[in-house]
Protein backbone atom coordinates (compact mmCIF):
# COMPACT_ATOMS: atom_id res chain seq x y z
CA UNK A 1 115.09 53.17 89.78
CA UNK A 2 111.09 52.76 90.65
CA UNK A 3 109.31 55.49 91.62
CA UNK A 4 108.36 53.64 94.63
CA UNK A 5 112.08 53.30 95.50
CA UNK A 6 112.10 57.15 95.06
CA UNK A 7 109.34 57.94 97.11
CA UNK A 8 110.92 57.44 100.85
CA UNK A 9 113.98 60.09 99.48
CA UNK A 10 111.14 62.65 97.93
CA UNK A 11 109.51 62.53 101.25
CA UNK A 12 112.54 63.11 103.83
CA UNK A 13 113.75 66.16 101.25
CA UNK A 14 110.08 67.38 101.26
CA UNK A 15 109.63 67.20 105.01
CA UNK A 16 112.92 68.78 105.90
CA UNK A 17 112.44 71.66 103.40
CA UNK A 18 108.78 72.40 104.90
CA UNK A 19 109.72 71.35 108.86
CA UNK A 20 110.18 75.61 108.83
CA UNK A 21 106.89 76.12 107.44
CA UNK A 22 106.16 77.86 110.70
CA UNK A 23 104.67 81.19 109.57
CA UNK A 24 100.93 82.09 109.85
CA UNK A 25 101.38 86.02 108.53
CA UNK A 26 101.96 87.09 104.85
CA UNK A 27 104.50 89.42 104.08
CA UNK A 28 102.80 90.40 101.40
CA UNK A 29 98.64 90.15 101.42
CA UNK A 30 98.59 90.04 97.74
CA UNK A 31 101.18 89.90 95.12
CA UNK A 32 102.54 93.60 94.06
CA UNK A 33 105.74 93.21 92.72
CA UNK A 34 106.58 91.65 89.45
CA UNK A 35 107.95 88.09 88.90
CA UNK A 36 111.18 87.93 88.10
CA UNK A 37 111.30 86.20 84.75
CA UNK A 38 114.60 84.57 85.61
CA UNK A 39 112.84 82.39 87.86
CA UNK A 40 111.02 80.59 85.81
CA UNK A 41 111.76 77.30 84.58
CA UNK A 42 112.79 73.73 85.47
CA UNK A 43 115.79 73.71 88.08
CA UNK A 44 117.71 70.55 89.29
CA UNK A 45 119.23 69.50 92.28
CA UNK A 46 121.20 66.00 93.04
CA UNK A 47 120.69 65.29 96.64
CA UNK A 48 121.52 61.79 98.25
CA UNK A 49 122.45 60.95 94.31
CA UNK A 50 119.19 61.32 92.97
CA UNK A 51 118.21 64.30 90.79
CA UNK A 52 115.39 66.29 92.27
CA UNK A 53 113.45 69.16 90.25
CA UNK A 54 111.93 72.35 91.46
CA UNK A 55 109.33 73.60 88.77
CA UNK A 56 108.49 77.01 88.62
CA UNK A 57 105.95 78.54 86.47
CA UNK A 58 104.15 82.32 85.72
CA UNK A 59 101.22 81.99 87.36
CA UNK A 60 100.57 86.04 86.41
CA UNK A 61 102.43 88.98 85.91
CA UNK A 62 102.58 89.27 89.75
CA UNK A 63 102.69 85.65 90.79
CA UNK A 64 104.36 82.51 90.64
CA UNK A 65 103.32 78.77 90.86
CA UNK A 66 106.08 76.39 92.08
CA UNK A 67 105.89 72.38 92.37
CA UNK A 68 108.70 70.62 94.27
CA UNK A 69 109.79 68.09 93.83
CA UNK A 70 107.83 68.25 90.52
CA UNK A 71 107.31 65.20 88.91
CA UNK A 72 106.55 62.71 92.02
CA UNK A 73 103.48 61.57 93.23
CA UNK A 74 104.74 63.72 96.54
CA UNK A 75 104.97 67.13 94.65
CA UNK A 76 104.45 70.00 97.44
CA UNK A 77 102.48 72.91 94.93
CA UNK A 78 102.85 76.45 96.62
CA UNK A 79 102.00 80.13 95.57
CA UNK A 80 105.00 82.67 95.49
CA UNK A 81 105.46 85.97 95.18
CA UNK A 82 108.21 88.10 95.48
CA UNK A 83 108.17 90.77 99.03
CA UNK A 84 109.50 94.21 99.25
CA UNK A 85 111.03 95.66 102.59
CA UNK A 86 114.50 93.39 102.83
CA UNK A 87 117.63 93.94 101.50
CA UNK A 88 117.55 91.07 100.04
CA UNK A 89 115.63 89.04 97.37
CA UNK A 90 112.84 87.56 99.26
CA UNK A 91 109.86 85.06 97.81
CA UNK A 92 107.24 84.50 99.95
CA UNK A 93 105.73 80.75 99.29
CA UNK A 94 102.28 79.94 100.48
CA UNK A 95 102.07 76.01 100.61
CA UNK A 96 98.17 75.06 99.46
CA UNK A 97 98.42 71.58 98.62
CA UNK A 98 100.28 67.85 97.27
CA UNK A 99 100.01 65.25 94.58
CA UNK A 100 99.21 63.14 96.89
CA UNK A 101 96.52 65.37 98.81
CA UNK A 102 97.81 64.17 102.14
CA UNK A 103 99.95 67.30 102.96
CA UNK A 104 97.81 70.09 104.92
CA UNK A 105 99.47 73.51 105.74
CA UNK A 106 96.50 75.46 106.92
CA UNK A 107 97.85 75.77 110.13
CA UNK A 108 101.17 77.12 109.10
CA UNK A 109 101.19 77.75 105.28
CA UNK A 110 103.56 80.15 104.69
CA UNK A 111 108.21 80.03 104.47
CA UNK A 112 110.35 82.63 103.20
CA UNK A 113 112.90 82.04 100.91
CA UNK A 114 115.85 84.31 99.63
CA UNK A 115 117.62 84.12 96.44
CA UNK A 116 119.52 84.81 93.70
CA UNK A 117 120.72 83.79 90.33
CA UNK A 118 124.56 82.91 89.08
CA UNK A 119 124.36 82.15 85.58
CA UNK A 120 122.47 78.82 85.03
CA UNK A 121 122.45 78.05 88.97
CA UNK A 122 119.71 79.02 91.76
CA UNK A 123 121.12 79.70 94.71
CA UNK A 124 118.09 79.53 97.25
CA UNK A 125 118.02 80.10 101.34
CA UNK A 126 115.20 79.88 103.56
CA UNK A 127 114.61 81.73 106.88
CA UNK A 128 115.66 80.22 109.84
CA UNK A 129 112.77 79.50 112.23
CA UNK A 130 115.11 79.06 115.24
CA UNK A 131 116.18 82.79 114.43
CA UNK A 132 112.72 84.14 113.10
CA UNK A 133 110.50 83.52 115.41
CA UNK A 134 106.67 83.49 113.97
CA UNK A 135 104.92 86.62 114.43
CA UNK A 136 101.59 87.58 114.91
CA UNK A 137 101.54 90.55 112.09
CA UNK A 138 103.32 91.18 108.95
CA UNK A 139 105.46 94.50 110.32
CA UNK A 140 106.26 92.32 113.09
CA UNK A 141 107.80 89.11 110.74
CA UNK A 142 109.76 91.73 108.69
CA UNK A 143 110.67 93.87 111.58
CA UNK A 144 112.64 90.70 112.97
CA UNK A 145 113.89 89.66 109.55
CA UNK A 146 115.71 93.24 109.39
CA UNK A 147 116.77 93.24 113.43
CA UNK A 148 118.66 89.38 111.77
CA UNK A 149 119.83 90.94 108.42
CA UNK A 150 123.42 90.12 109.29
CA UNK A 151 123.12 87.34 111.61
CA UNK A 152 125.32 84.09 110.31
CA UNK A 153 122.05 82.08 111.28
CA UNK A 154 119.48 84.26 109.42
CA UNK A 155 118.97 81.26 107.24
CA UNK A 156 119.68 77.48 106.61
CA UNK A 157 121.82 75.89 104.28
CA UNK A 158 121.62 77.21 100.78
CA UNK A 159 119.82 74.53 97.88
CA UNK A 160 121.77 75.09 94.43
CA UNK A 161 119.78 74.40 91.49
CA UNK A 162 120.85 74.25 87.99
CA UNK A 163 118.98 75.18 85.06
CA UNK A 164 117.64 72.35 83.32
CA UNK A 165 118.09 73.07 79.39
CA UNK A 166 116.19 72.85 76.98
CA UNK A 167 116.70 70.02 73.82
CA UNK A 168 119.92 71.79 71.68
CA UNK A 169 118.04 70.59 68.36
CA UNK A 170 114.24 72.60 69.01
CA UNK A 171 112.68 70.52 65.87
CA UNK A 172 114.31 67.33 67.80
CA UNK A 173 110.67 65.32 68.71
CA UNK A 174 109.60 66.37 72.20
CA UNK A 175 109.52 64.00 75.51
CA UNK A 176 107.46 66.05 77.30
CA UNK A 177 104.85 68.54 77.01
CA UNK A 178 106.23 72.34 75.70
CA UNK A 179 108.70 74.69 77.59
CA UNK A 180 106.79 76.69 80.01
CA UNK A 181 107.19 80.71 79.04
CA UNK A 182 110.36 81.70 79.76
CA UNK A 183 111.90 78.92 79.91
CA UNK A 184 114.53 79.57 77.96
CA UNK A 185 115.96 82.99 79.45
């Protein structure tokens, strides 16, 4: 299939993921928590049929760059850092920017996302907006993210990625540039 065929399915997934990009407070003003190295890495997701890839890379020790859906001229590029204060494994992604430099998220540049990891699969949620309301200070955000902790609602659907592996034969010639660190944890 053509890219351009691609493109229309790239930009519905895109724009439903970010429609909830409707904080304006950081949880977290600057990264203090290390990444988790099990993020890292390509991840994979078939939606509608088509195979859709979330790229996340070690930015620093502290910090995480993620590109989704990496690989299309729409790619959404984000900061992330993990939060403290939830139960919960929260990332906090700060949207900056897009392949095509037509996205802008100045107004509203920050979603939440809990996760974890099952074995070669992602399981990722994002905070509910409806539930969540945007807040006007950090204590406030996480203050209602607690007050929600067990509310069915708390979040929207889950995404479930799966690792995408690296070549079984590592002297086989490569098809794309080198694994990122820690890829293959």
């Amino acid at each position: 299939m053509k890219p351009a065929t691609l493109r229309p399915v790239f930009s519905w997934f895109a724009a439903v993921l970010l429609a909830g990009c409707d904080y304006t407070v950081p949880l977290a003003e600057k990264p203090e928590t290390q990444i988790d190295t099990a993020l890292v890495g390509q991840w994979q997701i078939t939606l509608d049929g088509k195979d859709v890839r979330l790229s996340v890379l070690a930015l620093a020790a502290d910090e995480y760059l993620v590109a989704y859906p990496s690989g299309t001229p729409d790619t959404l590029y984000a900061r992330a850092c993990l939060c403290q204060g939830t139960e919960f494994a929260l990332v906090q992604l700060r949207w900056f920017g897009s392949a095509n430099a037509r996205a802008d998220f100045s107004a509203h540049p920050y979603q939440y996302a809990a996760y974890g990891i099952e074995g070669d699969t992602l399981v990722a949620r994002l905070i509910n907006p409806e539930v969540v309301k945007p807040a006007q200070t950090a204590a406030a955000l996480l203050s209602a993210i607690k007050a929600n902790n067990t509310n069915p609602d708390l979040f929207r659907s889950e995404l479930r990625f799966t690792r995408v592996k690296p070549p079984a034969d590592p002297r086989a010639p490569l098809a794309r540039p080198p694994l990122p660190a820690g890829w293959d944890k």
